[in-house]
Protein backbone atom coordinates (compact mmCIF):
# COMPACT_ATOMS: atom_id res chain seq x y z
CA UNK A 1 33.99 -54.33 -27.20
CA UNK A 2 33.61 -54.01 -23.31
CA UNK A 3 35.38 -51.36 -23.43
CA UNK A 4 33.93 -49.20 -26.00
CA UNK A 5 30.40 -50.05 -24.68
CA UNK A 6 31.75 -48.88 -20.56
CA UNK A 7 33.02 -45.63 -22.59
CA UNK A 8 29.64 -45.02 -24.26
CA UNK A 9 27.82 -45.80 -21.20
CA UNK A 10 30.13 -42.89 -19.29
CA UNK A 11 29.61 -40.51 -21.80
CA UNK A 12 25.75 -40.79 -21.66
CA UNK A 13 26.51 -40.89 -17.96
CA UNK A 14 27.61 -37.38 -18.03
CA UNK A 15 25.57 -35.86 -20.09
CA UNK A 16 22.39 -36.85 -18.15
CA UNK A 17 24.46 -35.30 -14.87
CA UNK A 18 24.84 -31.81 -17.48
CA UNK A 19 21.42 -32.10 -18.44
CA UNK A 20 19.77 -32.77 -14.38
CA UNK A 21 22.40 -29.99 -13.51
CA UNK A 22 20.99 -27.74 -15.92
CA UNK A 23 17.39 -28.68 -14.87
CA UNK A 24 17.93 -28.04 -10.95
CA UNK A 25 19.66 -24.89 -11.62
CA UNK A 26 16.76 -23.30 -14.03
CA UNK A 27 14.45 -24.60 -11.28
CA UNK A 28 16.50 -22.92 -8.73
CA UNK A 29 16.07 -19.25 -10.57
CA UNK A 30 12.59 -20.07 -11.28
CA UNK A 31 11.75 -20.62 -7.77
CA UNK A 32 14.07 -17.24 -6.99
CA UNK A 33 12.38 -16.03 -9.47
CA UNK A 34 8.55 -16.38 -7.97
CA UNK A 35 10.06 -15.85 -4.39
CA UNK A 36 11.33 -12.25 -4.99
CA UNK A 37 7.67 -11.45 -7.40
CA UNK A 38 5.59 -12.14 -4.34
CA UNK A 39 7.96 -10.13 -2.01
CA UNK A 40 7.50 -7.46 -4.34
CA UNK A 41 3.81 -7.72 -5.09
CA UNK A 42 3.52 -7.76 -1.09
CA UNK A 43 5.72 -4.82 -0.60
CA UNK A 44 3.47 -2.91 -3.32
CA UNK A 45 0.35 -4.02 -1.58
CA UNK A 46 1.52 -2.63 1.63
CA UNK A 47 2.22 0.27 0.19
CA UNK A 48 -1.00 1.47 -1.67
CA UNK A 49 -3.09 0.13 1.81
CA UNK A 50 -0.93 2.76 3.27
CA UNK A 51 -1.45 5.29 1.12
CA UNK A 52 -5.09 4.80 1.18
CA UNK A 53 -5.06 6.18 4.84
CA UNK A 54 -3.67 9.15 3.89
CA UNK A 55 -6.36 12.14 4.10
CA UNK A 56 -6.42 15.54 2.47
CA UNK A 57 -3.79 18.34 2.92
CA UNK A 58 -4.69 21.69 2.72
CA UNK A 59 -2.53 25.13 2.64
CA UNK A 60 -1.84 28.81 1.45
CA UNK A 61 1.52 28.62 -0.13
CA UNK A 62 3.51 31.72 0.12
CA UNK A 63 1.81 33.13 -2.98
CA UNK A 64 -1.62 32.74 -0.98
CA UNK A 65 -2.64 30.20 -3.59
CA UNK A 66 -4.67 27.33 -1.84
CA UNK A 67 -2.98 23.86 -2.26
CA UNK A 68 -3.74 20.03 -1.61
CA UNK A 69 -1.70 17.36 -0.98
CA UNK A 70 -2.63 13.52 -0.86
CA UNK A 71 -0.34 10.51 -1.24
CA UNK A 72 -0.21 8.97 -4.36
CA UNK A 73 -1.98 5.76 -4.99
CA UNK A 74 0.55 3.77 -6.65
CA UNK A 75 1.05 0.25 -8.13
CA UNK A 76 1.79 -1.73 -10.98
CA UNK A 77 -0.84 -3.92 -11.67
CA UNK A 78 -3.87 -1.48 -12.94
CA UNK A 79 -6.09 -4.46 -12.71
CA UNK A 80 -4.87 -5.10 -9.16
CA UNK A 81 -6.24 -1.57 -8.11
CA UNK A 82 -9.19 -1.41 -10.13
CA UNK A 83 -10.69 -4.22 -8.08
CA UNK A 84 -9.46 -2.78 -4.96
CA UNK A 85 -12.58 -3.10 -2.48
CA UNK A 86 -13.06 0.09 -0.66
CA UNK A 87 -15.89 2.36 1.07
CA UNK A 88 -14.54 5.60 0.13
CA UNK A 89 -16.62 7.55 -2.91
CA UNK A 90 -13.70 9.40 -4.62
CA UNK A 91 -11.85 6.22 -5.03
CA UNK A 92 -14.33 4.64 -6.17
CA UNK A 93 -14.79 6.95 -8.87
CA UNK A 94 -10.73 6.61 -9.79
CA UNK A 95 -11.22 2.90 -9.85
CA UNK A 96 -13.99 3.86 -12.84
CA UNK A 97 -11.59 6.34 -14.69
CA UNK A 98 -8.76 3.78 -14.63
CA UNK A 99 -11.05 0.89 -15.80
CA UNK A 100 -11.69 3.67 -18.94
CA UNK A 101 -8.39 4.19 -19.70
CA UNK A 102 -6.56 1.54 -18.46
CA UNK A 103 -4.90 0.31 -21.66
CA UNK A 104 -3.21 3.91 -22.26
CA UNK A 105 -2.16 3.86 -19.09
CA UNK A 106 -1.24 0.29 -17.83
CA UNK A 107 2.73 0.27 -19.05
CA UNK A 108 2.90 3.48 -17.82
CA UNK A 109 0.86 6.72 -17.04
CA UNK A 110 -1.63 8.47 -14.11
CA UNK A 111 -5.18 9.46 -13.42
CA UNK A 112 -6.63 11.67 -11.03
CA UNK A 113 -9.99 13.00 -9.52
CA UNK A 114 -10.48 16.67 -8.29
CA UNK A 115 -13.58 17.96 -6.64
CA UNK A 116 -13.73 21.32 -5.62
CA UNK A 117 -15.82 23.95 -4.27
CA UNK A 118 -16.69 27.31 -4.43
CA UNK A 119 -18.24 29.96 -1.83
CA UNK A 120 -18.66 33.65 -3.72
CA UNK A 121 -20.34 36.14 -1.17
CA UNK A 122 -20.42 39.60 -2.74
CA UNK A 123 -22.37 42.97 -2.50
CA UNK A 124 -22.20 45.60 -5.55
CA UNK A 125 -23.88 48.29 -5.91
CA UNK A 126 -27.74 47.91 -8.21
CA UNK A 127 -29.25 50.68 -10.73
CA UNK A 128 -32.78 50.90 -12.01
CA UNK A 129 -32.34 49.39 -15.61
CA UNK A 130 -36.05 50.43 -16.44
CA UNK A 131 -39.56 50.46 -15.90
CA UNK A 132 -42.58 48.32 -15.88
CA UNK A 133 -46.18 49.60 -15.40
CA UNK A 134 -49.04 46.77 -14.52
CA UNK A 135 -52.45 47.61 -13.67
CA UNK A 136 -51.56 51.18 -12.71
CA UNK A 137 -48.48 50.10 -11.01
CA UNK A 138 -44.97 51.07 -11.85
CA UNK A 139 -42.30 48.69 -10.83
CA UNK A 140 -38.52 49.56 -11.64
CA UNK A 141 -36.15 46.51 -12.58
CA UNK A 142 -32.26 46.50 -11.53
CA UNK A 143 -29.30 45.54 -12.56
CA UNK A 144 -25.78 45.02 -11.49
CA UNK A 145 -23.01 44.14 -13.25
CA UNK A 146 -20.10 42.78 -11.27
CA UNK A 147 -16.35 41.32 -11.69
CA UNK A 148 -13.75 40.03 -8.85
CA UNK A 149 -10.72 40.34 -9.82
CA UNK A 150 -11.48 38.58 -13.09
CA UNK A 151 -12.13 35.29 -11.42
CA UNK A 152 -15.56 35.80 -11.38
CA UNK A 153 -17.69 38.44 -13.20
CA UNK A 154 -21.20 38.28 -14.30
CA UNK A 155 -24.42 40.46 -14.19
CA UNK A 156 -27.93 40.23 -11.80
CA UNK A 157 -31.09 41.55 -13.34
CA UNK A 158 -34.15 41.35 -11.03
CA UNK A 159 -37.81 42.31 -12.06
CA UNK A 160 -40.94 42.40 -10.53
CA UNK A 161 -41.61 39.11 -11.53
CA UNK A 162 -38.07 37.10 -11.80
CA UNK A 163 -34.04 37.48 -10.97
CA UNK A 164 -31.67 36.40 -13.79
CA UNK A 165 -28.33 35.87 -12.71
CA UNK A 166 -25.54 35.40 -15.65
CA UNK A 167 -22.05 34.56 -13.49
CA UNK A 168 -18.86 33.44 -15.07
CA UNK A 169 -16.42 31.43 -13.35
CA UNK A 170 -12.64 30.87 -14.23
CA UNK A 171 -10.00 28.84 -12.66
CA UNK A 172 -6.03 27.70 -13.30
CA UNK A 173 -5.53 24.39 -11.49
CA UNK A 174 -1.62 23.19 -11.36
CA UNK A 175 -1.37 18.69 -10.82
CA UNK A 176 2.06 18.06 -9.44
CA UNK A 177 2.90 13.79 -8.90
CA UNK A 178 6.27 13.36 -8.00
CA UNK A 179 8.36 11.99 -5.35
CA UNK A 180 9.10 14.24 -1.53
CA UNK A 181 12.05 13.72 0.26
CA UNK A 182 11.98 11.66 3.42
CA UNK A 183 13.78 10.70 6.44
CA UNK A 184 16.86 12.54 7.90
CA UNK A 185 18.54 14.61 5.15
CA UNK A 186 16.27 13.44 2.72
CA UNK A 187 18.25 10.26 2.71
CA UNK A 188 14.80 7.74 3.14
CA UNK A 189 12.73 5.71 0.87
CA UNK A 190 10.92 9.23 -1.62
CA UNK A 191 7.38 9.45 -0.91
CA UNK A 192 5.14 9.46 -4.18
CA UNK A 193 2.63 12.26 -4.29
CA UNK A 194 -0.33 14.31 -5.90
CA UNK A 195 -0.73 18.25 -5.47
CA UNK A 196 -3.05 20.37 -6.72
CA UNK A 197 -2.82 23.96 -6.62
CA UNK A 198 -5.55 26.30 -7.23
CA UNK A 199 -5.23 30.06 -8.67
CA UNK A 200 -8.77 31.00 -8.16
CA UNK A 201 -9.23 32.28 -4.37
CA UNK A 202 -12.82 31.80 -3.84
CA UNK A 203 -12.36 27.98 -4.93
CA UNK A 204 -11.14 25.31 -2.27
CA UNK A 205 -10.47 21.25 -3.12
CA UNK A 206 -12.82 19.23 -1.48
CA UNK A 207 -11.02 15.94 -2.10
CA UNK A 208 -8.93 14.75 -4.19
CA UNK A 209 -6.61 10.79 -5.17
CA UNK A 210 -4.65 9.85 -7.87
CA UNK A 211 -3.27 6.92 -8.91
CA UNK A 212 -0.25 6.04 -11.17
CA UNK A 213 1.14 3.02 -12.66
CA UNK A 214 4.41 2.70 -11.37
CA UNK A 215 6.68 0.90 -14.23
CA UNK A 216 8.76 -2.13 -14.09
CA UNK A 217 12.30 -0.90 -14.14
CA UNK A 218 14.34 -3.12 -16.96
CA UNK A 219 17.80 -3.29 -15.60
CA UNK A 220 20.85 -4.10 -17.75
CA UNK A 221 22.83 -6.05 -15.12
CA UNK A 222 21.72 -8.86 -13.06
CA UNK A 223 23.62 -10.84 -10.72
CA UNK A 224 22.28 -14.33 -9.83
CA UNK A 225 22.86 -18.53 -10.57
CA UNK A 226 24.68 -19.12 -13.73
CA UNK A 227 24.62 -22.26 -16.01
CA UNK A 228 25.96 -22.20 -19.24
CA UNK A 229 27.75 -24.34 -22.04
CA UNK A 230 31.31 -23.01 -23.09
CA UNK A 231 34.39 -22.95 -23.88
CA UNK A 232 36.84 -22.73 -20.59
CA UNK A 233 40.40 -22.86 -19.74
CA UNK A 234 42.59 -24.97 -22.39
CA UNK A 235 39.65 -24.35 -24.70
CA UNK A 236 37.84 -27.35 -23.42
CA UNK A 237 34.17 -27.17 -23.36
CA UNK A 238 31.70 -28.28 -20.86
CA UNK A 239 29.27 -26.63 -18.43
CA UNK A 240 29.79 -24.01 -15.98
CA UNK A 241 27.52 -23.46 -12.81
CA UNK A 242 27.98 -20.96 -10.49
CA UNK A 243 26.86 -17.21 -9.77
CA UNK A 244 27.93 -14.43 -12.16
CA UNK A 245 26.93 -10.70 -13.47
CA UNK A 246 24.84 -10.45 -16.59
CA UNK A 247 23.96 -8.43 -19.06
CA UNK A 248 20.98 -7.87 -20.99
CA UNK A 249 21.50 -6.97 -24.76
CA UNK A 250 18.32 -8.51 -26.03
CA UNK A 251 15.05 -8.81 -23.55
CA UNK A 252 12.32 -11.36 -24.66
């Protein structure tokens, strides 16, 4: 009788060592677990304060089309930058457009605010359209009709009285984000950034930020603590701690 009850009592004995084994070692990847989310919500942090000291690029590219260049304003937590405080207008007014479409965007997508401007100084050439005769007075009106290159094109009609001005404006804007080589050989951490390229040459960007929602990146292997109930050697079961390579079939 002693010595079935001193068996039971080891038996129950070791399973309460599996199960505070199996306990520590789950707490052990949870606390991991938290450890490497904050270094990587700290890292992200960094980076987007970094990129928000970035100021406008501006060139002619070899095509003599005007482009802008800006780091992009990346991060995963839309909320995160949406409550970002900050002084400067034009992010202030990406903050708003995320907030609007933050749920299309949030697992995975961009937004981005151009301003631009536009200085047209032309001369072309008038002709009397007509006549007007008040109170004995004749008074001729003009027009000119005018197009520049087909960017912009329109017509001026002055009268004695008023100047109508019809003007038609076109542009063809190209938005580039993507990732620029860094570091010797392009060998260093890629650089995420927005470009805008303009077609029109009488336009120029006046500022410009975008912002993306970088995505989590799902891996299929892992390599960290192990514990697990199996089958081992001899085909005896029992639990196994240790660190080992995973795989991830199913992701919940």
């Amino acid at each position: 009788m002693n010595k079935l009850y001193t068996q039971e009592l080891q038996e129950g004995w070791n399973k309460f060592k599996i199960i505070l084994i199996v306990l520590g070692v789950i707490t052990i990847v949870v606390l991991l677990t938290k450890g490497c989310n904050a270094q990587h919500q700290l890292a992200s942090n960094e980076v987007m304060n970094e990129a928000l000291k970035d100021s406008l690029k501006t060139w002619k590219d070899k095509e003599g089309l005007y482009v802008a260049n800006i780091t992009l304003l990346q991060h995963e937590n839309v909320d995160y930058f949406t409550k970002w405080t900050t002084a400067d207008s034009t992010v202030i007014v990406l903050q708003e457009l995320v907030i609007k479409y933050k749920d299309k965007i949030r697992k995975g997508g961009s937004a981005t605010v151009i301003k631009t401007d536009a200085n047209i100084n032309i001369v072309t050439p008038s002709k009397v359209s007509g006549f007007v005769t008040v109170h004995d007075t004749v008074y001729a009106n003009y027009k000119s009709d005018f197009n520049i290159k087909n960017w912009v094109w329109g017509t001026v009609s002055a009268s004695k009285d008023s100047t109508k001005v019809n003007v038609r404006f076109k542009e063809q804007i190209d938005v580039v984000i993507g990732t620029e080589k860094t570091g010797f050989l392009g060998l260093g951490k890629g650089k995420p950034f927005a470009e805008v390229t303009l077609h029109n040459p009488f336009n120029t960007v006046s500022t410009l930020r975008a912002y993306s929602t970088k995505p989590v990146t799902s891996k299929k292997f892992g390599i960290g603590p192990v514990a697990a109930y199996g089958v081992g050697p001899g085909f005896t079961p029992g639990v196994f701690i240790g660190v080992g390579v995973n795989w991830n079939i199913l992701k919940f």
